[in-house]
C-alpha atoms as a PDB file:
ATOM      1  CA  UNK A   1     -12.968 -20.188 -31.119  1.00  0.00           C
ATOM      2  CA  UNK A   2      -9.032 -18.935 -30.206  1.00  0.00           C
ATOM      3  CA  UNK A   3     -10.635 -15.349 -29.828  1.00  0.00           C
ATOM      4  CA  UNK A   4     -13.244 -16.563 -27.572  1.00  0.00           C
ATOM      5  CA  UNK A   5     -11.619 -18.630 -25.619  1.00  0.00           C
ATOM      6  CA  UNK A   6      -9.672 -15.511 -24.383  1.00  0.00           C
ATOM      7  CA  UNK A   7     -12.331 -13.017 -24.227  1.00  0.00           C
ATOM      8  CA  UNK A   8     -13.272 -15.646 -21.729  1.00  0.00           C
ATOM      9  CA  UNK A   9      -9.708 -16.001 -19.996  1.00  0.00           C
ATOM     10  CA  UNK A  10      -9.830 -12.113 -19.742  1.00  0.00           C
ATOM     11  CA  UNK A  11     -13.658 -12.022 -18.208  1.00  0.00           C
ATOM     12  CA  UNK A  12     -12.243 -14.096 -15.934  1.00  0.00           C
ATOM     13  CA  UNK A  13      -9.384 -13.169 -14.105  1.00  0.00           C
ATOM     14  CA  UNK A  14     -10.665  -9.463 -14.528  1.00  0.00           C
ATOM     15  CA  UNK A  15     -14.033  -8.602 -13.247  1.00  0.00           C
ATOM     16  CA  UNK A  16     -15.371  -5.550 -12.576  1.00  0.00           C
ATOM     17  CA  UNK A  17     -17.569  -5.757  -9.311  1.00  0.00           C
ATOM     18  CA  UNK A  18     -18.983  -2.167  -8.646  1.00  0.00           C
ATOM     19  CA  UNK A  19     -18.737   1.614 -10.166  1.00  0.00           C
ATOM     20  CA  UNK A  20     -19.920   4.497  -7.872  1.00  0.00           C
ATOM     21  CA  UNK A  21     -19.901   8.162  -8.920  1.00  0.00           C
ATOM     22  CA  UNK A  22     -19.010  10.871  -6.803  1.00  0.00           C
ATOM     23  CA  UNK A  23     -19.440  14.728  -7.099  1.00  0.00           C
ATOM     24  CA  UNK A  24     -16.142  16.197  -5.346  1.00  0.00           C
ATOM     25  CA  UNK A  25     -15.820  19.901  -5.696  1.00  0.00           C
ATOM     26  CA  UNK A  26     -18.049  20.414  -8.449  1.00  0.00           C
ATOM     27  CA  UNK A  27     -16.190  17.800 -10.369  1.00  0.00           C
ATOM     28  CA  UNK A  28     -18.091  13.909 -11.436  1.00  0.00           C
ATOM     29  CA  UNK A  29     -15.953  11.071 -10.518  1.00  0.00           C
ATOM     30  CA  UNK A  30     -16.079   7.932 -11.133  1.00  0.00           C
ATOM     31  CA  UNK A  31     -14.697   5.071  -9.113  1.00  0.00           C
ATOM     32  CA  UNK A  32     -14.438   1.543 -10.454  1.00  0.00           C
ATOM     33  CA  UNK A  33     -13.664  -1.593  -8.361  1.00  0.00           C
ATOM     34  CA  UNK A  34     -11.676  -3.906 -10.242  1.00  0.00           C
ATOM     35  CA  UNK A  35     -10.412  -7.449  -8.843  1.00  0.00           C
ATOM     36  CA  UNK A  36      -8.090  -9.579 -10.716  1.00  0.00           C
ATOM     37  CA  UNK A  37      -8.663 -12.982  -9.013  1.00  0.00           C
ATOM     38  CA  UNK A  38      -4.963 -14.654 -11.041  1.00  0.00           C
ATOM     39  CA  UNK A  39      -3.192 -11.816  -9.681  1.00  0.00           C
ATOM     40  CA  UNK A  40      -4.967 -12.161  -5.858  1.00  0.00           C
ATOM     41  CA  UNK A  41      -5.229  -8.372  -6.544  1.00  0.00           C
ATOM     42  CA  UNK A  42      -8.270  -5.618  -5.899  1.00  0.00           C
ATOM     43  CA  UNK A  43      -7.923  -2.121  -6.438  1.00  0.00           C
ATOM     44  CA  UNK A  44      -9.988   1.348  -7.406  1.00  0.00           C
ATOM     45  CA  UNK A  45      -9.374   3.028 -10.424  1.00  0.00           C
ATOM     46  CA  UNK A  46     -10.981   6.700 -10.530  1.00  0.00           C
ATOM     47  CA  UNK A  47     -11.968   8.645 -13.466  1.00  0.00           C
ATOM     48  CA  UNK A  48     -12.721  12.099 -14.531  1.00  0.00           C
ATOM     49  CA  UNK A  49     -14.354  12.184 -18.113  1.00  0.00           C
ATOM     50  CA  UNK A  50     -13.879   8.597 -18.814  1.00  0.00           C
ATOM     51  CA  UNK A  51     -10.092   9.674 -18.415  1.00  0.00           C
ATOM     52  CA  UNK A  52      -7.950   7.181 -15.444  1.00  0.00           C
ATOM     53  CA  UNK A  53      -6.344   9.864 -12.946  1.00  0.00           C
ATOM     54  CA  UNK A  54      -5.827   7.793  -9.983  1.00  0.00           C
ATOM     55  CA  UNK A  55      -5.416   3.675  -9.141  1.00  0.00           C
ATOM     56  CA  UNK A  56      -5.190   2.882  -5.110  1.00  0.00           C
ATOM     57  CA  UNK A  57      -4.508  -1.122  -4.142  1.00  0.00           C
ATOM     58  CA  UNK A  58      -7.401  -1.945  -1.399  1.00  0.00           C
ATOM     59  CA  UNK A  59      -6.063  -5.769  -1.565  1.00  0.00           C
ATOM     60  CA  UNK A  60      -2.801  -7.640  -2.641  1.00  0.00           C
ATOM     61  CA  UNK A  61      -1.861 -10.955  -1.972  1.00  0.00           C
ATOM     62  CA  UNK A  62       1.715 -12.828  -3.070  1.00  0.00           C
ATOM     63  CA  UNK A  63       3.798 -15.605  -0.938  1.00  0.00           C
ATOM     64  CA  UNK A  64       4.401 -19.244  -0.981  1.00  0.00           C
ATOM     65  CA  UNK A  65       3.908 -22.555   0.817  1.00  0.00           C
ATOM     66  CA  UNK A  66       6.248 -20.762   3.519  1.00  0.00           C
ATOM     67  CA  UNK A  67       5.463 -16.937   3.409  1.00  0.00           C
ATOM     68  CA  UNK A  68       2.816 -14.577   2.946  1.00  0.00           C
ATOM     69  CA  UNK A  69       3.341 -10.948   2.004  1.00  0.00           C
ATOM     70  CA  UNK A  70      -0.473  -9.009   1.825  1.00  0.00           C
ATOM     71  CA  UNK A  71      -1.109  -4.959   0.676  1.00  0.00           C
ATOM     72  CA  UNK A  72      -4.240  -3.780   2.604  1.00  0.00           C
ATOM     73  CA  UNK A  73      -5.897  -0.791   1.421  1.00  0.00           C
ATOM     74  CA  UNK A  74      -8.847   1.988   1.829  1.00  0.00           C
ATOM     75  CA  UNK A  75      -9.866   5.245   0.568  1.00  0.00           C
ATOM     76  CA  UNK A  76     -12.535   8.009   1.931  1.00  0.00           C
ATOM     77  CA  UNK A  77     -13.544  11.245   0.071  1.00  0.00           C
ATOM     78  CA  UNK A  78     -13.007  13.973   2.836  1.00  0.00           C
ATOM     79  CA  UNK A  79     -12.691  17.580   2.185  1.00  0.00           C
ATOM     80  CA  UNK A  80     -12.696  17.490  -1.021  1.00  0.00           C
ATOM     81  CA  UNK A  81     -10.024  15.636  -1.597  1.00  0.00           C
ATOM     82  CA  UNK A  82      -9.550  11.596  -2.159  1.00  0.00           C
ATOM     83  CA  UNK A  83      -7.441  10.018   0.762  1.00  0.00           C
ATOM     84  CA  UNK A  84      -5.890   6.446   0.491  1.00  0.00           C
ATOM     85  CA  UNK A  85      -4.241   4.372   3.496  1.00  0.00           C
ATOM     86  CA  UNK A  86      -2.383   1.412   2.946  1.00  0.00           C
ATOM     87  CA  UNK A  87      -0.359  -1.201   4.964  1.00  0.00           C
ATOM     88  CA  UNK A  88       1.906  -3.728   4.586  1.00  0.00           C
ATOM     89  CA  UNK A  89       2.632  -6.713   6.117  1.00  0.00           C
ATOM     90  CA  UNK A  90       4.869 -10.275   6.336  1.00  0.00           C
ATOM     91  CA  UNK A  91       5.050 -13.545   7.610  1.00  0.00           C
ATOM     92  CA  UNK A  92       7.583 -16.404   6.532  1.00  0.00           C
ATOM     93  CA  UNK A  93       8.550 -19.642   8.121  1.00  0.00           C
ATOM     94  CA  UNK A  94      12.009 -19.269   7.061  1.00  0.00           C
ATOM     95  CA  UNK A  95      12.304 -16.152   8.162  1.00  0.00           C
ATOM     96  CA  UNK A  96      14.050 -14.168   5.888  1.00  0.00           C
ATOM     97  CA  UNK A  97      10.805 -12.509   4.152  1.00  0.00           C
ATOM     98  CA  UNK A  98       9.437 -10.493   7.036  1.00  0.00           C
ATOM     99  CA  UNK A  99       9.256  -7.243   4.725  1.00  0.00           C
ATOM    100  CA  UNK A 100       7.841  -5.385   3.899  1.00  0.00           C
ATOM    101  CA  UNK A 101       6.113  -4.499   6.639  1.00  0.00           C
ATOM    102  CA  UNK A 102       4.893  -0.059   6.978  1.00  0.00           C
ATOM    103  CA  UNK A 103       1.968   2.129   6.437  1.00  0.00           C
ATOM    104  CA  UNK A 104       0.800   5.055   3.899  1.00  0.00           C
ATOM    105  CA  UNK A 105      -1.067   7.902   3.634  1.00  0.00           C
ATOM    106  CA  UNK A 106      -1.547   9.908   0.730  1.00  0.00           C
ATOM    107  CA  UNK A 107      -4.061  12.787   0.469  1.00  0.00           C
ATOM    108  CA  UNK A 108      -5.162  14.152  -3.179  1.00  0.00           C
ATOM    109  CA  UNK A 109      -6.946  17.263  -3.328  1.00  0.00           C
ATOM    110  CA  UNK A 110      -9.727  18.691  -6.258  1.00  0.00           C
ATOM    111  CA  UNK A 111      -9.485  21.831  -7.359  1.00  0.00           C
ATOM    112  CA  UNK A 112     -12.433  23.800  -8.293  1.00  0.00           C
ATOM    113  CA  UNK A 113     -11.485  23.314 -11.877  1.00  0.00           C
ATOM    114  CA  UNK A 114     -11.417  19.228 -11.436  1.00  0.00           C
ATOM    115  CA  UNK A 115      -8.146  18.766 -11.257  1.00  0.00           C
ATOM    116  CA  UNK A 116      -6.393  16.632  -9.061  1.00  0.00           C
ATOM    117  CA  UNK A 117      -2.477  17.008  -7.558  1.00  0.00           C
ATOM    118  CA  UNK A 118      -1.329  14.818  -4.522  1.00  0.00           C
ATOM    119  CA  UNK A 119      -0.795  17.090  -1.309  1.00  0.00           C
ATOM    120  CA  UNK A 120       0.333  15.297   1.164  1.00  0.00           C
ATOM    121  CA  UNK A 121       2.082  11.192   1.035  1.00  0.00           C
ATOM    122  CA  UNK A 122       3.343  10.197   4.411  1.00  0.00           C
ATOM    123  CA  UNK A 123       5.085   6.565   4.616  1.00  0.00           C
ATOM    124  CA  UNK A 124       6.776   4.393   7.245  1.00  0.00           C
ATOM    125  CA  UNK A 125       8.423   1.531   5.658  1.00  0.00           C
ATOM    126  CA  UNK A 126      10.548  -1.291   6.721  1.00  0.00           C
ATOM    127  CA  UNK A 127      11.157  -3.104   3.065  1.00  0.00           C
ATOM    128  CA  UNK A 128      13.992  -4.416   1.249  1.00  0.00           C
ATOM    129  CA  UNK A 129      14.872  -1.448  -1.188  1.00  0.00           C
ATOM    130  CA  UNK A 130      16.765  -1.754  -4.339  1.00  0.00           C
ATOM    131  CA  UNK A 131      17.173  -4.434  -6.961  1.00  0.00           C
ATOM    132  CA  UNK A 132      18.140  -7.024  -4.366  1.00  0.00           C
ATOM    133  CA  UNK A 133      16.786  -9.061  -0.952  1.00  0.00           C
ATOM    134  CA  UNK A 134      19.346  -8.368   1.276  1.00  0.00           C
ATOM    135  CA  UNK A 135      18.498  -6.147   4.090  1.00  0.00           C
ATOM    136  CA  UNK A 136      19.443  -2.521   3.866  1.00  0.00           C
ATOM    137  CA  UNK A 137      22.364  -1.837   6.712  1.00  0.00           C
ATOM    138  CA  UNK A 138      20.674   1.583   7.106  1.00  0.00           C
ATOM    139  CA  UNK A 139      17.074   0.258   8.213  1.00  0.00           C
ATOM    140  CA  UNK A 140      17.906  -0.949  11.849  1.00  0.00           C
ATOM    141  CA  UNK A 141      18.239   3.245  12.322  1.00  0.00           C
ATOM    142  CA  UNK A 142      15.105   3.208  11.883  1.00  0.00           C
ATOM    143  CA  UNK A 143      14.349   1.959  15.527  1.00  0.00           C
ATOM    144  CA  UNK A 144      18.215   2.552  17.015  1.00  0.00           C
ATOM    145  CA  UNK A 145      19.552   6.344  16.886  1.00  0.00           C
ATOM    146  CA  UNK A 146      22.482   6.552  14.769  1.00  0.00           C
ATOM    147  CA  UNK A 147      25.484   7.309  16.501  1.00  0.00           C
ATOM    148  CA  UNK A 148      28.085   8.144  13.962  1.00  0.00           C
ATOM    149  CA  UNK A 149      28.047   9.908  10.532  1.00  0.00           C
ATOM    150  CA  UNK A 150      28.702   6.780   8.468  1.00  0.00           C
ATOM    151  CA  UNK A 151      25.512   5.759  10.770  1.00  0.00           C
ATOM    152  CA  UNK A 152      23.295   9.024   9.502  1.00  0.00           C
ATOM    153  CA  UNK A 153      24.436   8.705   6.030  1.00  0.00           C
ATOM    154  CA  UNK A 154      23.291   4.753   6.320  1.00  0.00           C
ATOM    155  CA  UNK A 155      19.729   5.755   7.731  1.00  0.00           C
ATOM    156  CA  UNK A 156      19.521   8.749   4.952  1.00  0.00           C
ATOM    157  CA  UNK A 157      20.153   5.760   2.168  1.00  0.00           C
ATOM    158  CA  UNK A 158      17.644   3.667   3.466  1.00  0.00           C
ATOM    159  CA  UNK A 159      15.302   6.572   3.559  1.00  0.00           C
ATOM    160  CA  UNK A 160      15.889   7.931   0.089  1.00  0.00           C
ATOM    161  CA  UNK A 161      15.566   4.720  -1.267  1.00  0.00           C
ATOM    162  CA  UNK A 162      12.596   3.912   0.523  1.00  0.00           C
ATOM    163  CA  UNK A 163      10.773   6.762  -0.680  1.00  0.00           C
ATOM    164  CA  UNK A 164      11.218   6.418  -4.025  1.00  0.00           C
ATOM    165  CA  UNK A 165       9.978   2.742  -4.148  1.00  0.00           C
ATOM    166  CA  UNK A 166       6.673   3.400  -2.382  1.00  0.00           C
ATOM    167  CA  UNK A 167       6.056   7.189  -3.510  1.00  0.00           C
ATOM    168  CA  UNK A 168       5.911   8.818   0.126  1.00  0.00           C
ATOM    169  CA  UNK A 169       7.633  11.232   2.699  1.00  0.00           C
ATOM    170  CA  UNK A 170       9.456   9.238   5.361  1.00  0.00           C
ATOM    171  CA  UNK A 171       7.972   9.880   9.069  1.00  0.00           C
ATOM    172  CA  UNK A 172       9.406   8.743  12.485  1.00  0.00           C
ATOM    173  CA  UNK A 173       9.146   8.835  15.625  1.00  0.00           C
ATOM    174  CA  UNK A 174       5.944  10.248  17.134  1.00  0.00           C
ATOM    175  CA  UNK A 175       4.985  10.907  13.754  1.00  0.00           C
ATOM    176  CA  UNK A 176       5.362   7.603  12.485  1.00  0.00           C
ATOM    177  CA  UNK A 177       3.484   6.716  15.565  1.00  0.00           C
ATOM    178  CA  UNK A 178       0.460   8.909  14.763  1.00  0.00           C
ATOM    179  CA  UNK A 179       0.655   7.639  11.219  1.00  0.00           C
ATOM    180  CA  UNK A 180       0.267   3.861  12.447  1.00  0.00           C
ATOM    181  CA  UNK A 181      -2.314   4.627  14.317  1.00  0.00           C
ATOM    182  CA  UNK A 182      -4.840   6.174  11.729  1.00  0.00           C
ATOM    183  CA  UNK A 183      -4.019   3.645   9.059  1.00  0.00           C
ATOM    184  CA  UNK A 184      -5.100   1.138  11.805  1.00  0.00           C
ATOM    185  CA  UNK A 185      -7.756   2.434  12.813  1.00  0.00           C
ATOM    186  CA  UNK A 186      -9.557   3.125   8.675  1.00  0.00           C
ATOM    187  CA  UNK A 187      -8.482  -0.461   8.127  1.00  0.00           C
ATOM    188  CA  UNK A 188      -7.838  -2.643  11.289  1.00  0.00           C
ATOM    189  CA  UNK A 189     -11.228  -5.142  10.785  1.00  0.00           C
ATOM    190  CA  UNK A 190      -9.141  -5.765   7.269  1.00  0.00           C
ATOM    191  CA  UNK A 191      -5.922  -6.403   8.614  1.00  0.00           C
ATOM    192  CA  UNK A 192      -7.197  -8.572  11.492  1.00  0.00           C
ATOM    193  CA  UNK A 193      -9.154 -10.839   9.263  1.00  0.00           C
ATOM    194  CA  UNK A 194      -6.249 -11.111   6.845  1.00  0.00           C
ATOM    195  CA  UNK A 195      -3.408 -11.871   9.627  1.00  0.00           C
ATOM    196  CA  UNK A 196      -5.349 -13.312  12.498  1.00  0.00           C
ATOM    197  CA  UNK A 197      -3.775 -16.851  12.374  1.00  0.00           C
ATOM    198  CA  UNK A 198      -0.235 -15.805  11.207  1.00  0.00           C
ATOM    199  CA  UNK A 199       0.977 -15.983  14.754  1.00  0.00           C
ATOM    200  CA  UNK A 200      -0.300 -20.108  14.914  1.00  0.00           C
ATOM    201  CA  UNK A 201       1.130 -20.427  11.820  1.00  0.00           C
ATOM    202  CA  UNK A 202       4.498 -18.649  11.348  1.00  0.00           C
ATOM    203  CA  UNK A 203       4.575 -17.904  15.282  1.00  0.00           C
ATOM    204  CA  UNK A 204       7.241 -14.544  16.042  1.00  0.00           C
ATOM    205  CA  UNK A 205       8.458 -14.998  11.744  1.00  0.00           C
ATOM    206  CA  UNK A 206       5.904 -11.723  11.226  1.00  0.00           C
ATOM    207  CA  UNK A 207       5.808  -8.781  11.287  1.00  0.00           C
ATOM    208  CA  UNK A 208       1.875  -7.384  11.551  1.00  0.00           C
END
């Protein structure tokens, strides 16, 4: 009865709700949709000979009775390669967790042979980086142009930092622009549906 009762726990916060198959290159993928309804979380795992290569977020969902943080998600097959755009973003009532709030796109190409090696991972963040929640000094650089060394050296941190956490090459400036824009346009119907009455509820605590 003990090992039933959490064959059924498992069945039920993790349910698999579609598998597609996909020739890329020469190579069979498959792509599994998995949604783990304790965790709020849905996400794509992709498989080459029953072997896990890849695992992309398309839904994420963690706050409180006073803040919401959400990771929106996508991926297209184009050019023989599997691309994945993500976004971020926060609300809180407090105001204190408005992060993180950025964008992603990462591009994974197939070789002939099947194998798969990521090519190209650009990323504009604005997060709390490290093991703490305390804003990183060098992140206001980020919109501000850093006027002294100690300045530079702050924004570099940030950036470092910031890359390692979320596994992408910083962009800014026009190119951060250009970034924001694609990621909104694969995925703004999801990120307008998901943050559509933030601004009645948390009004300017948001960042969206």
């Amino acid at each position: 009865m003990k090992l039933l009762s959490l064959a059924l726990l498992f069945v039920t916060n993790l349910v698999i709700s579609q598998t597609e198959t996909k020739i890329i290159n020469g190579t069979t993928f498959k792509i599994v949709t998995v949604s783990n309804e304790e965790k709020q979380t849905e996400y794509i795992e992709i498989y080459r000979k029953d072997k896990k290569i890849l695992t992309h977020i398309t839904s994420r969902f963690d706050g409180d009775c006073s803040s919401e943080n959400i990771e929106l998600g996508a991926y297209e097959i184009k050019d023989a390669s599997f691309v994945f755009y993500t976004y971020w973003a926060s609300a809180d009532r407090m105001e204190h967790n408005k992060y993180p709030y950025g964008f992603r796109k990462q591009v994974y190409a197939v070789k002939k042979n099947g194998k798969v090696h990521l090519t190209s991972s650009k990323l504009y963040i604005e997060s709390y980086v490290g093991d703490d929640w305390e804003v990183h000094k060098g992140m206001k650089y980020l919109k501000i142009e850093p006027q002294t060394a100690a300045e530079v050296n702050l924004l570099k941190d940030y950036i470092s930092k910031a890359e390692k956490e979320y596994f992408g090459n910083f962009v800014l400036g026009k190119n951060r622009d250009a970034l924001e824009k694609e990621v909104r346009k694969k995925i703004g119907n999801l990120i307008f549906e998901n943050t559509k009455y933030w601004e009645e509820v948390y009004g300017k605590n948001c960042n969206k």
